[in-house]
N, C-alpha and C. Protein backbone atom coordinates (compact mmCIF):
# COMPACT_ATOMS: atom_id res chain seq x y z
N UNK A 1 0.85 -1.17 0.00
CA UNK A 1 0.00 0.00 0.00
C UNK A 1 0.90 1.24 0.00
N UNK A 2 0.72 2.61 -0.85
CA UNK A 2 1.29 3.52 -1.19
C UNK A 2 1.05 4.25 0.50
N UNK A 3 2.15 5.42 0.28
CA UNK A 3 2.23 6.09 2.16
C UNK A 3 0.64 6.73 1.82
N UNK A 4 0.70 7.48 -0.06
CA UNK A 4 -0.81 8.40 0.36
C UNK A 4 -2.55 7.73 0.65
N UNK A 5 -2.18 6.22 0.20
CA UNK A 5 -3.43 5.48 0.47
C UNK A 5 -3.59 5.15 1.92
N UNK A 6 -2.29 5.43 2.67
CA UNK A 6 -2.82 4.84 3.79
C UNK A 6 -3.12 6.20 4.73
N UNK A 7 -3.01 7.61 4.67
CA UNK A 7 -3.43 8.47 5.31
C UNK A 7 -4.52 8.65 5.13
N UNK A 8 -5.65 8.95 5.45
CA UNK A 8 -6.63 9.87 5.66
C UNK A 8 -7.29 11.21 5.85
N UNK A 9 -7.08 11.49 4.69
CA UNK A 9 -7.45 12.78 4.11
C UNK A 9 -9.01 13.78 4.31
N UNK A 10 -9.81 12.84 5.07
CA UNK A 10 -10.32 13.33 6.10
C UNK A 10 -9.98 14.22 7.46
N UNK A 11 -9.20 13.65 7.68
CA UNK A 11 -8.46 14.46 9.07
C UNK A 11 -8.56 16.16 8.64
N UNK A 12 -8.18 16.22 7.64
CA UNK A 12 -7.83 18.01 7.19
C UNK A 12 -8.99 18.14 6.41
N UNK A 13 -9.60 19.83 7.15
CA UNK A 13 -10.25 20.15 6.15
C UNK A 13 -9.81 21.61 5.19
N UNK A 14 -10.74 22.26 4.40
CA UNK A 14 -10.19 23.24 3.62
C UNK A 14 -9.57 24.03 4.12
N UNK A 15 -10.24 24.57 5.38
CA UNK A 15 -9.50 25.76 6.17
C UNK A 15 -8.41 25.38 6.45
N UNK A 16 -8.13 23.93 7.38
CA UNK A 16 -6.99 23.66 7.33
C UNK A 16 -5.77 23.14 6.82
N UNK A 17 -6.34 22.96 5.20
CA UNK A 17 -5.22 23.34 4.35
C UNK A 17 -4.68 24.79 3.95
N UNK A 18 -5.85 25.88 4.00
CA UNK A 18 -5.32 26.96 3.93
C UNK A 18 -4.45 27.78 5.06
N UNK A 19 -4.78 27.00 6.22
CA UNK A 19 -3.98 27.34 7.51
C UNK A 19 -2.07 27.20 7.36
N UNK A 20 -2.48 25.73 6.95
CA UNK A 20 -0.67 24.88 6.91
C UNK A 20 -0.48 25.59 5.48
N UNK A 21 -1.01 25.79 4.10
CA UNK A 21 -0.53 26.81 3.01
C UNK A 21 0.08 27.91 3.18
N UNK A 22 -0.41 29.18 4.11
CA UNK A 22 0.11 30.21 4.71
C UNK A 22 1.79 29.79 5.69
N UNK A 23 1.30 28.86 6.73
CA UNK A 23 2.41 28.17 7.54
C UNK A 23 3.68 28.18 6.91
N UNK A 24 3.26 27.52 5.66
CA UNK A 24 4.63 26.94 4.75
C UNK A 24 5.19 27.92 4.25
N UNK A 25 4.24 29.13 3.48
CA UNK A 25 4.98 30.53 2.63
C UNK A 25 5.62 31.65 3.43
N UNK A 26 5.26 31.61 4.49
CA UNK A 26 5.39 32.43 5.65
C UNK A 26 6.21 32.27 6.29
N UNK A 27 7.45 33.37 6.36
CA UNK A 27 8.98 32.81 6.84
C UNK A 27 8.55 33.33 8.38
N UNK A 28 7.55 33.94 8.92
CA UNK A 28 7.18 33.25 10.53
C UNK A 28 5.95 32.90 10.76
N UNK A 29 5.85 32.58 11.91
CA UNK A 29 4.02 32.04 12.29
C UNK A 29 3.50 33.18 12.26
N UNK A 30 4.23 34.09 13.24
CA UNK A 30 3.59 35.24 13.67
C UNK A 30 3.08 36.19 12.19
N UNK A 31 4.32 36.07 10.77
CA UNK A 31 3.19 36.80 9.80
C UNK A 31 2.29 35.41 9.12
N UNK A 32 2.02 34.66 8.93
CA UNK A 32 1.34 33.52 9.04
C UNK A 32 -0.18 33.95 9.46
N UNK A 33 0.08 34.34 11.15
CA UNK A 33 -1.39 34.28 11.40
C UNK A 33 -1.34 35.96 11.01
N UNK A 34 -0.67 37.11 10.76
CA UNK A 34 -1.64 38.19 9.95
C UNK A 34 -2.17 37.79 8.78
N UNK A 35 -1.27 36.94 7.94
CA UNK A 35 -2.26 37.05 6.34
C UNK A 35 -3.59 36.36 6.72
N UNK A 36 -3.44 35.38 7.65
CA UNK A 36 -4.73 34.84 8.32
C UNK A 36 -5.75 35.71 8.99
N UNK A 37 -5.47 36.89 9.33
CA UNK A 37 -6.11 37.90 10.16
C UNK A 37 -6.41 37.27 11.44
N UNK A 38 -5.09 36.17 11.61
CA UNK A 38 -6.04 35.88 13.28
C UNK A 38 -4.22 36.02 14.04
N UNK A 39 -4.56 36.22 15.63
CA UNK A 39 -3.48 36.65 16.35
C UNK A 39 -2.46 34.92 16.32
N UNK A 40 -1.20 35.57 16.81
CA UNK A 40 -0.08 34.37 17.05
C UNK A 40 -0.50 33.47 17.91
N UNK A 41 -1.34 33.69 18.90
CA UNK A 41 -1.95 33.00 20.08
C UNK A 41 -2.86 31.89 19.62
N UNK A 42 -3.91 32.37 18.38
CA UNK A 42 -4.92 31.87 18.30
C UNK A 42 -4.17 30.32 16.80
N UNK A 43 -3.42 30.91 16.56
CA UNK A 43 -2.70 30.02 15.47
C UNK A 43 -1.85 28.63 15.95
N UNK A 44 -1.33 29.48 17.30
CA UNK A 44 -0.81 28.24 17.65
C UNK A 44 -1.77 27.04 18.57
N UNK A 45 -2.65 28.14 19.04
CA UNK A 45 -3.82 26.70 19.25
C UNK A 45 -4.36 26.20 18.06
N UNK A 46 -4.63 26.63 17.12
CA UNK A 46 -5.10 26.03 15.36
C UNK A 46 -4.22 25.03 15.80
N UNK A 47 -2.88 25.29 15.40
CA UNK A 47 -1.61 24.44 14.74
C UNK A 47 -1.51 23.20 16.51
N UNK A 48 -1.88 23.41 17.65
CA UNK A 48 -2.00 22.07 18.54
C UNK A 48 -2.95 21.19 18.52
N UNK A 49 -4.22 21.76 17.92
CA UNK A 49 -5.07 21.42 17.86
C UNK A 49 -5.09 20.12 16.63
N UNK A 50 -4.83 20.35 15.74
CA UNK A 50 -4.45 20.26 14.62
C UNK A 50 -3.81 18.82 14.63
N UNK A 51 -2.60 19.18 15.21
CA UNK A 51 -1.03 17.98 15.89
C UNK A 51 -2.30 17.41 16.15
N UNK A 52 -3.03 17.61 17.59
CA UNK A 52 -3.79 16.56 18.15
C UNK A 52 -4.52 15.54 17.80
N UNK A 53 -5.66 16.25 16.80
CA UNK A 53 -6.12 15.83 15.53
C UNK A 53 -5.28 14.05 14.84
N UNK A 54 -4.80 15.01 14.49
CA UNK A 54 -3.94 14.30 13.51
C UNK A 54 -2.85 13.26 14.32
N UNK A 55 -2.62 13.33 15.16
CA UNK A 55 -1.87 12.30 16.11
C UNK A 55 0.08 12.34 15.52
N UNK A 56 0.22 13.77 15.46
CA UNK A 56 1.79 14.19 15.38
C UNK A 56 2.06 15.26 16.68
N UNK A 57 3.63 15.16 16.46
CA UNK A 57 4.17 15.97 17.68
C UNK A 57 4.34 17.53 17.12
N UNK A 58 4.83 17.43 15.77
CA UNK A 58 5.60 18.67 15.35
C UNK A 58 4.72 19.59 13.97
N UNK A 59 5.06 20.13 13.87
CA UNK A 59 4.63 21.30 12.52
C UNK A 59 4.77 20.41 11.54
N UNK A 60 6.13 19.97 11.68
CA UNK A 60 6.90 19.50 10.48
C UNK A 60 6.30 18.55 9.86
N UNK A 61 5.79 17.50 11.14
CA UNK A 61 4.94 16.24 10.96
C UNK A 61 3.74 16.64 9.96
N UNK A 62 2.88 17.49 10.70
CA UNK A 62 1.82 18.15 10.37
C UNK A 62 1.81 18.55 8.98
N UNK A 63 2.57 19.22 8.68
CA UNK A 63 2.71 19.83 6.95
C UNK A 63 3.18 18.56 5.90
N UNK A 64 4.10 17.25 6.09
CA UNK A 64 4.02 16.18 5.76
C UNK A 64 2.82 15.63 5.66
N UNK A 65 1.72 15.11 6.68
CA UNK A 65 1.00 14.11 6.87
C UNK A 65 0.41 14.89 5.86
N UNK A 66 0.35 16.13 5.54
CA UNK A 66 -0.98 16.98 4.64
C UNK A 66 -0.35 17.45 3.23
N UNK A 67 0.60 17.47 3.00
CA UNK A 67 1.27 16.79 2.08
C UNK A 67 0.65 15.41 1.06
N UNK A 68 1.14 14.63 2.05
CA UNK A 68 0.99 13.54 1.53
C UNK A 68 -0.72 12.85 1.34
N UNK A 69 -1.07 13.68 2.29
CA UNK A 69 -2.63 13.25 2.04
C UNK A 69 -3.44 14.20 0.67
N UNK A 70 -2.42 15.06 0.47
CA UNK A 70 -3.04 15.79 -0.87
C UNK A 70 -3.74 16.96 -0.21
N UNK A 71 -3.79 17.42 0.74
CA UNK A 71 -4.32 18.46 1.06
C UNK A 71 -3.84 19.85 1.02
N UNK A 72 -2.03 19.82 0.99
CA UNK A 72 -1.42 21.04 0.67
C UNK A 72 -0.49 20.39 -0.54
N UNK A 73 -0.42 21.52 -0.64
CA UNK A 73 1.18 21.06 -2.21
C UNK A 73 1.88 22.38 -1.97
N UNK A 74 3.27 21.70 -1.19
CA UNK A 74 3.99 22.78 -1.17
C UNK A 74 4.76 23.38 -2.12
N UNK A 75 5.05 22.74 -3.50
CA UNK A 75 5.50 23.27 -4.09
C UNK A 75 4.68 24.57 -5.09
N UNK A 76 3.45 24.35 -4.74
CA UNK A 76 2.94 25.68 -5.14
C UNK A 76 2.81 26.78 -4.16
N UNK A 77 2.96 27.05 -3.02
CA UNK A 77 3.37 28.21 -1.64
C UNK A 77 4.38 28.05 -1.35
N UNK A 78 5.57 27.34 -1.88
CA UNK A 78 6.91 27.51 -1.38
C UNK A 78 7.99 29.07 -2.30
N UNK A 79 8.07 29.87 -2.29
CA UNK A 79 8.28 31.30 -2.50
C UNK A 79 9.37 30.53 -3.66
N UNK A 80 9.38 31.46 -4.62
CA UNK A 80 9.98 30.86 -5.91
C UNK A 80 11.81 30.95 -5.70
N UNK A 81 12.05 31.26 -4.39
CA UNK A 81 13.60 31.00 -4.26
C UNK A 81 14.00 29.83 -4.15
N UNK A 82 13.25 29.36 -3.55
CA UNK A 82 13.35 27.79 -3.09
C UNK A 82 12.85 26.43 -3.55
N UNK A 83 12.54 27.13 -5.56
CA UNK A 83 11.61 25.95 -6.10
C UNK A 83 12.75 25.52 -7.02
N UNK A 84 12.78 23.94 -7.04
CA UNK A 84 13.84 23.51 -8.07
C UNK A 84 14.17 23.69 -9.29
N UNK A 85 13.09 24.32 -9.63
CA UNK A 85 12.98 24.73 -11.21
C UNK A 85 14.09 25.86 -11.34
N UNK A 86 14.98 25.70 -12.52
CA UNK A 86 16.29 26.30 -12.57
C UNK A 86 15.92 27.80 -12.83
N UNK A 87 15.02 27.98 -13.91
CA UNK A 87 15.38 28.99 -14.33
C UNK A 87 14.04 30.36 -13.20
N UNK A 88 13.72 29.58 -12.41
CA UNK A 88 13.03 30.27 -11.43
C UNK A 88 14.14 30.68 -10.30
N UNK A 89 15.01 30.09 -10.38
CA UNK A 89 16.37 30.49 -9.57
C UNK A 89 16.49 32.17 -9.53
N UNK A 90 16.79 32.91 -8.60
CA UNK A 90 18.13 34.03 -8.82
C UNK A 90 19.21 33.94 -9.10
N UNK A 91 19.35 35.17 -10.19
CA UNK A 91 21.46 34.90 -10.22
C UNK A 91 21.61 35.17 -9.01
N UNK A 92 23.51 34.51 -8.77
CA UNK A 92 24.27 34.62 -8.10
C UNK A 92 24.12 36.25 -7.57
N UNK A 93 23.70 36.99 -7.87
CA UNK A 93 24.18 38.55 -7.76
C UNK A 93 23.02 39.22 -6.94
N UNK A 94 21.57 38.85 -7.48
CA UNK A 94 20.22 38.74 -6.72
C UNK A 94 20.64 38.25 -5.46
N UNK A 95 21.03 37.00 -5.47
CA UNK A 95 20.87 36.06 -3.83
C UNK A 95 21.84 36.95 -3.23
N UNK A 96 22.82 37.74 -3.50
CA UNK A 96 23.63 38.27 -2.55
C UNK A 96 22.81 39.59 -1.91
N UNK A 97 22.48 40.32 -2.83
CA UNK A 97 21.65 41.70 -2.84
C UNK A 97 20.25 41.20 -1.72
N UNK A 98 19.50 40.31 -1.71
CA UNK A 98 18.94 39.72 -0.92
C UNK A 98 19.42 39.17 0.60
N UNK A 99 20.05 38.61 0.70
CA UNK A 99 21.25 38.60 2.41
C UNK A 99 21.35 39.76 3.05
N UNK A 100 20.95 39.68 4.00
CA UNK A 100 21.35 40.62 4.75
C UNK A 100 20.53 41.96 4.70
């Protein structure tokens, strides 16, 4: 049996794919839960709640299990620096101008 047949893709619903979508593009929680319009407080109960749910310890887990269940695809919210596709790359000269 494949890993995605055996999750349950029930567990997540829309919102909370759009929850862990933001999570992933969002280099913190804290702007995470503004594009969400909800406070850092209220996100990280989402995101325990969530773990609980779903029977993981970590974020990390969390954005995997939903992953793989088809509920997020990170390679479409992962910010185009970090997508393998070459010519979506920055030159060398960009990534420096960017640092720092």
């Amino acid at each position: 049996m494949s890993p995605r047949s055996s999750v349950d893709s029930r567990i997540f619903t829309t919102g909370d794919g759009e929850l862990l979508s933001c999570l992933i593009a969002a280099p913190s929680q804290a702007l995470a839960a503004e594009w969400l319009d909800i406070t850092p407080t209220h996100l990280r109960r989402q995101l325990k709640e969530l773990r609980d749910k779903a029977g993981v310890d970590t974020n990390s887990q969390l954005i995997v299990l939903a992953t793989v269940s088809g509920v997020v695809d990170p390679a479409k919210v992962l910010p185009y620096t970090v997508s393998p596709c070459n010519r979506c790359r920055p030159s060398p000269q960009d990534r420096h101008r960017s640092v720092g």
